[in-house]
Protein backbone atom coordinates (compact mmCIF):
# COMPACT_ATOMS: atom_id res chain seq x y z
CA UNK A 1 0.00 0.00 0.00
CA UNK A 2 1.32 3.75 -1.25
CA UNK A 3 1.87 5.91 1.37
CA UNK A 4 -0.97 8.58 1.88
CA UNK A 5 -0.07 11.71 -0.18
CA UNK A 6 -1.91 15.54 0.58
CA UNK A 7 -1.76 16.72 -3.14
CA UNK A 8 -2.71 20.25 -3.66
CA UNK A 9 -3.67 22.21 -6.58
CA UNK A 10 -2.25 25.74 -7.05
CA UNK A 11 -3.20 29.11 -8.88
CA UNK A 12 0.13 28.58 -11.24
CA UNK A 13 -0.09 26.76 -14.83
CA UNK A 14 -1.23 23.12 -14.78
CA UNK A 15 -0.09 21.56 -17.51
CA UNK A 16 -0.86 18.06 -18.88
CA UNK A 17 -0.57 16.51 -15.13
CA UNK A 18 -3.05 13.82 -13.99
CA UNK A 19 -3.25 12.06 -10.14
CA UNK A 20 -4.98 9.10 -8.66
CA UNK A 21 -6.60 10.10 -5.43
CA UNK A 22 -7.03 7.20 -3.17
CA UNK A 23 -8.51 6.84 -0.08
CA UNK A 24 -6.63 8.05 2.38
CA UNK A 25 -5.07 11.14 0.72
CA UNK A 26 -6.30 14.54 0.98
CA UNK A 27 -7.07 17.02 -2.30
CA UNK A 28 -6.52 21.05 -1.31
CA UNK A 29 -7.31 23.62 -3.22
CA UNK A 30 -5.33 26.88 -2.94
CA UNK A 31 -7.44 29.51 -4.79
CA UNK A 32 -7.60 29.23 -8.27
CA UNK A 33 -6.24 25.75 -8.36
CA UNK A 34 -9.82 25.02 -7.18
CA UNK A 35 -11.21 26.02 -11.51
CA UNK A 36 -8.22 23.32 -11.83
CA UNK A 37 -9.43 20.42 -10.09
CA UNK A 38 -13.14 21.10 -11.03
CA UNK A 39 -12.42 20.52 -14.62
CA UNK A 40 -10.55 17.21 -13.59
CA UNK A 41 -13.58 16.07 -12.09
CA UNK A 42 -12.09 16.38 -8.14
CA UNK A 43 -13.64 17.39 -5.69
CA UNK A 44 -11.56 18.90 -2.94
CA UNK A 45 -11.52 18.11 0.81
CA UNK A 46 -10.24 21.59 1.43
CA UNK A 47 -10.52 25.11 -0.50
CA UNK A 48 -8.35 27.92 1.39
CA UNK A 49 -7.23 30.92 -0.07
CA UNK A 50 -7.83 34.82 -0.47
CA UNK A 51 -9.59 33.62 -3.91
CA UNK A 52 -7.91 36.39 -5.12
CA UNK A 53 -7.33 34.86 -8.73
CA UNK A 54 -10.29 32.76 -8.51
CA UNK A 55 -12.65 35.63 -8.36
CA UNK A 56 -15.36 34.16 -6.88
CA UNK A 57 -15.41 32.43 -3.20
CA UNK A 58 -16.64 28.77 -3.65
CA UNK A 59 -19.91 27.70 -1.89
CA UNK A 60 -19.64 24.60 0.43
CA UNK A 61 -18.12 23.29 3.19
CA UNK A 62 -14.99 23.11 4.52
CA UNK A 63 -13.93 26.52 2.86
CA UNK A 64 -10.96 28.66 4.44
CA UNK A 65 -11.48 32.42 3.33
CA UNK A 66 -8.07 33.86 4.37
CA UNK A 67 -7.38 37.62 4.29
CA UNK A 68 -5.68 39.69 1.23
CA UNK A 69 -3.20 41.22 3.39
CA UNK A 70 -1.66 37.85 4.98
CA UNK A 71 2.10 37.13 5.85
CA UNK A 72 2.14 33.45 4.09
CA UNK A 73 1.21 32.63 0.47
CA UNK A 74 -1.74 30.68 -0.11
CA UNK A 75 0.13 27.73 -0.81
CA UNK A 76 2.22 27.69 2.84
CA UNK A 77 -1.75 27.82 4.32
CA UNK A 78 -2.85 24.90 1.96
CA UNK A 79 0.73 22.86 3.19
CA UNK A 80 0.01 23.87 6.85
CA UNK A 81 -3.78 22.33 6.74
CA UNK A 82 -1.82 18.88 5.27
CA UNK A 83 0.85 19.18 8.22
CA UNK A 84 -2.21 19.33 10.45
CA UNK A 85 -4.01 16.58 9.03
CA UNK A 86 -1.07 14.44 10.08
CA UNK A 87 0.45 14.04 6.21
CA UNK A 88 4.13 13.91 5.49
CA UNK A 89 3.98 13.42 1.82
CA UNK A 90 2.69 15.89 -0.57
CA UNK A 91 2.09 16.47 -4.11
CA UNK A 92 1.88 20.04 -5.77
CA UNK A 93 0.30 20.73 -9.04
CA UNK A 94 0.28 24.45 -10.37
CA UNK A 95 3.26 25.55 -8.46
CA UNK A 96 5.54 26.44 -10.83
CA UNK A 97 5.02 28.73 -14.18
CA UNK A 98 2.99 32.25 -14.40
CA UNK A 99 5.03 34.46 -11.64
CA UNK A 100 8.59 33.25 -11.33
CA UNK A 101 8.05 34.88 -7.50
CA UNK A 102 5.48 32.24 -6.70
CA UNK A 103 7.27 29.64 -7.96
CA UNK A 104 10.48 30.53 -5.92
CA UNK A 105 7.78 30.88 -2.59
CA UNK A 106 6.74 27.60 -3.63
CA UNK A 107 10.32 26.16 -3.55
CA UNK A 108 10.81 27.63 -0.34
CA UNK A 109 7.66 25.60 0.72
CA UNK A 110 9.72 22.12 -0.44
CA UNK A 111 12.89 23.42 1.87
CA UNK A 112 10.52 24.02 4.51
CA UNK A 113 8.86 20.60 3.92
CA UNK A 114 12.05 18.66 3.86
CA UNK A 115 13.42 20.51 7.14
CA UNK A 116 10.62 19.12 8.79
CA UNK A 117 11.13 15.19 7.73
CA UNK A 118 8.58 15.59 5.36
CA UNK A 119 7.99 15.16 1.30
CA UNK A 120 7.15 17.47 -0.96
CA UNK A 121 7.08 17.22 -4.94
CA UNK A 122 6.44 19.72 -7.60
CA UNK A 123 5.06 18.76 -10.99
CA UNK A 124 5.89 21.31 -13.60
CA UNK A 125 5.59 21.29 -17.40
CA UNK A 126 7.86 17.95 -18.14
CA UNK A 127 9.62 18.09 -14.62
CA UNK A 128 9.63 17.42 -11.15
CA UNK A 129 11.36 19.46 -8.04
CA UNK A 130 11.82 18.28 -4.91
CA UNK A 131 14.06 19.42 -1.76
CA UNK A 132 16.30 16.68 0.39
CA UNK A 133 17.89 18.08 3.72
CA UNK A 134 20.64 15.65 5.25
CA UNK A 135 19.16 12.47 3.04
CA UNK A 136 19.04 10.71 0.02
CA UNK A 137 16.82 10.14 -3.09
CA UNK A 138 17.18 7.58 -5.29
CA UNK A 139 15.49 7.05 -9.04
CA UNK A 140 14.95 3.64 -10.81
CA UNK A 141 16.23 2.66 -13.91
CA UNK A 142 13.38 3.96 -15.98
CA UNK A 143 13.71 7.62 -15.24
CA UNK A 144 15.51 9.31 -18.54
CA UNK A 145 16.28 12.77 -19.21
CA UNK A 146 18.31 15.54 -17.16
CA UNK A 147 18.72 16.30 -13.43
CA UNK A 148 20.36 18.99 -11.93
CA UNK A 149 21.25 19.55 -8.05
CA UNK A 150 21.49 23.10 -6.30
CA UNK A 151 22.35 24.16 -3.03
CA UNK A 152 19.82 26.16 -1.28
CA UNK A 153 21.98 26.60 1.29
CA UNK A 154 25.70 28.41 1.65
CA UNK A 155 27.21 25.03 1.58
CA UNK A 156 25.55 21.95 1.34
CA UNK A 157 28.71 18.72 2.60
CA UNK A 158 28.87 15.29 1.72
CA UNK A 159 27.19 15.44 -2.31
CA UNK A 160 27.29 12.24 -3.76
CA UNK A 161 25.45 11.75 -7.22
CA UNK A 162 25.94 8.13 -8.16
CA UNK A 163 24.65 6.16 -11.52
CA UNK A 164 24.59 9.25 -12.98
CA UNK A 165 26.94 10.58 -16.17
CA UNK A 166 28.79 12.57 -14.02
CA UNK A 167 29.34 11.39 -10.87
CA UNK A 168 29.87 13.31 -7.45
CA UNK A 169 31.47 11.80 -4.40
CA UNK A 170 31.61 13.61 -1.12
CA UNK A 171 31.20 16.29 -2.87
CA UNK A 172 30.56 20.51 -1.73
CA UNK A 173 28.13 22.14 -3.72
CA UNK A 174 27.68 25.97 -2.68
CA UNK A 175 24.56 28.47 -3.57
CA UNK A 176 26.69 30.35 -5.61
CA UNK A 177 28.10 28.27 -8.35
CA UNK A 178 25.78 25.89 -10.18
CA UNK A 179 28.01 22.98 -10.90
CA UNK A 180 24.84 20.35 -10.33
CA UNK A 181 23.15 21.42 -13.36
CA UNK A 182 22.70 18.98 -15.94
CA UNK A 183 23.32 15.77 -15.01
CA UNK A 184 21.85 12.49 -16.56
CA UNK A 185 20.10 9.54 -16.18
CA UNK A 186 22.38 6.31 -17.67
CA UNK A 187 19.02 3.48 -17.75
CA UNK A 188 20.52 2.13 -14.02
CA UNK A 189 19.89 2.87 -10.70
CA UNK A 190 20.90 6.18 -9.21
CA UNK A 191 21.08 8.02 -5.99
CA UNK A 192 21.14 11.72 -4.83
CA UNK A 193 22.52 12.44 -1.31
CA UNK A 194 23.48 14.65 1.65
CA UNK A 195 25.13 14.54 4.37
CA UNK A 196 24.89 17.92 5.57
CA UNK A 197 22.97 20.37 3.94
CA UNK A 198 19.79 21.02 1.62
CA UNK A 199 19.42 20.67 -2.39
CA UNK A 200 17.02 21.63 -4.84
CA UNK A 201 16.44 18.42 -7.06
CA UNK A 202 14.71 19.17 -10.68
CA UNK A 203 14.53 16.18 -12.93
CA UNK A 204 12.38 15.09 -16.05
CA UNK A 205 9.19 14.07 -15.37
CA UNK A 206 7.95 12.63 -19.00
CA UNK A 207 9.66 12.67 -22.31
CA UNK A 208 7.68 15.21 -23.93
């Protein structure tokens, strides 16, 4: 059985991604990625926002109306209701394109996400992001494409990229040089780790 996932549905473009909701995961909707999931057909267990670029408030229960002139984004709220609820694995749709400042919020959601133990992945137009503090993340043989590794902190210790094309061992990547751009998959096995520190992980999601 798949761990329980809280997959939420941002205001930002959503592309050609589809999800399986099963029983035990819970769908948010933050603001406009509420017109998202109704033409999929979803019905959300949640709806918080400022419904600011929905333009209308939604009509039903379990609706958070939060105020225009907040300190978080709506996304952080929608996470924080997931943390709540007890999940540590979530899914974000239409959390990157349209402002590149949301998107770089939204990142800062992952970091804050994988500070806390938890799981958080981001499904863009033909790739993934995902944030790994002092652990590893490894990708079957299947996965093809690029990925590149960043440092979202000064110095991030002990890099090792193996089964890769250009492997890293024990490696220091910094947040000023972007040496983990790049990389790419081989058809085997590889891993992404950490010792000490916290990367930014974007890799292909689908052969487009």
């Amino acid at each position: 059985m798949r761990e329980k996932i809280c997959i939420i549905a941002g205001a930002g473009e959503n592309y050609r991604n589809t999800f399986h909701v099963n029983e035990n995961d819970m769908v948010i909707a933050a603001d406009n990625g509420y017109a998202y999931l109704r033409e999929m057909g979803v019905k959300p267990n949640v709806v918080i926002g400022d419904f600011d670029s929905l333009k209308e408030i939604p009509v039903g229960e379990n609706i958070i109306k939060l105020s225009p002139n907040k300190d978080e984004t709506d996304m952080l709220a929608a996470i924080k209701v997931g943390l709540q609820a007890g999940y540590e694995l979530f899914h974000i749709y239409g959390g990157m394109g349209g402002r590149t400042d949301h998107t770089i919020a939204n990142i800062q959601c992952l970091a804050m996400l994988a500070d806390r133990s938890c799981q958080g992945y981001m499904f863009g137009d033909g790739e993934i992001m995902t944030v790994i503090h002092n652990r590893s993340i490894s990708f079957s043989s299947d996965a093809k494409g690029y990925v590149s590794v960043f440092s979202l902190v000064p110095e991030s210790r002990g890099v090792f990229e193996e089964g890769l094309k250009f492997p890293l061992k024990n490696y220091i990547l910094n947040s000023e040089n972007p040496m983990g751009i790049s990389n790419e998959f081989t058809g085997i096995n590889s891993v992404i780790s950490v010792d000490n520190g916290t990367l930014l992980i974007v890799y292909t999601a689908y052969e487009k």
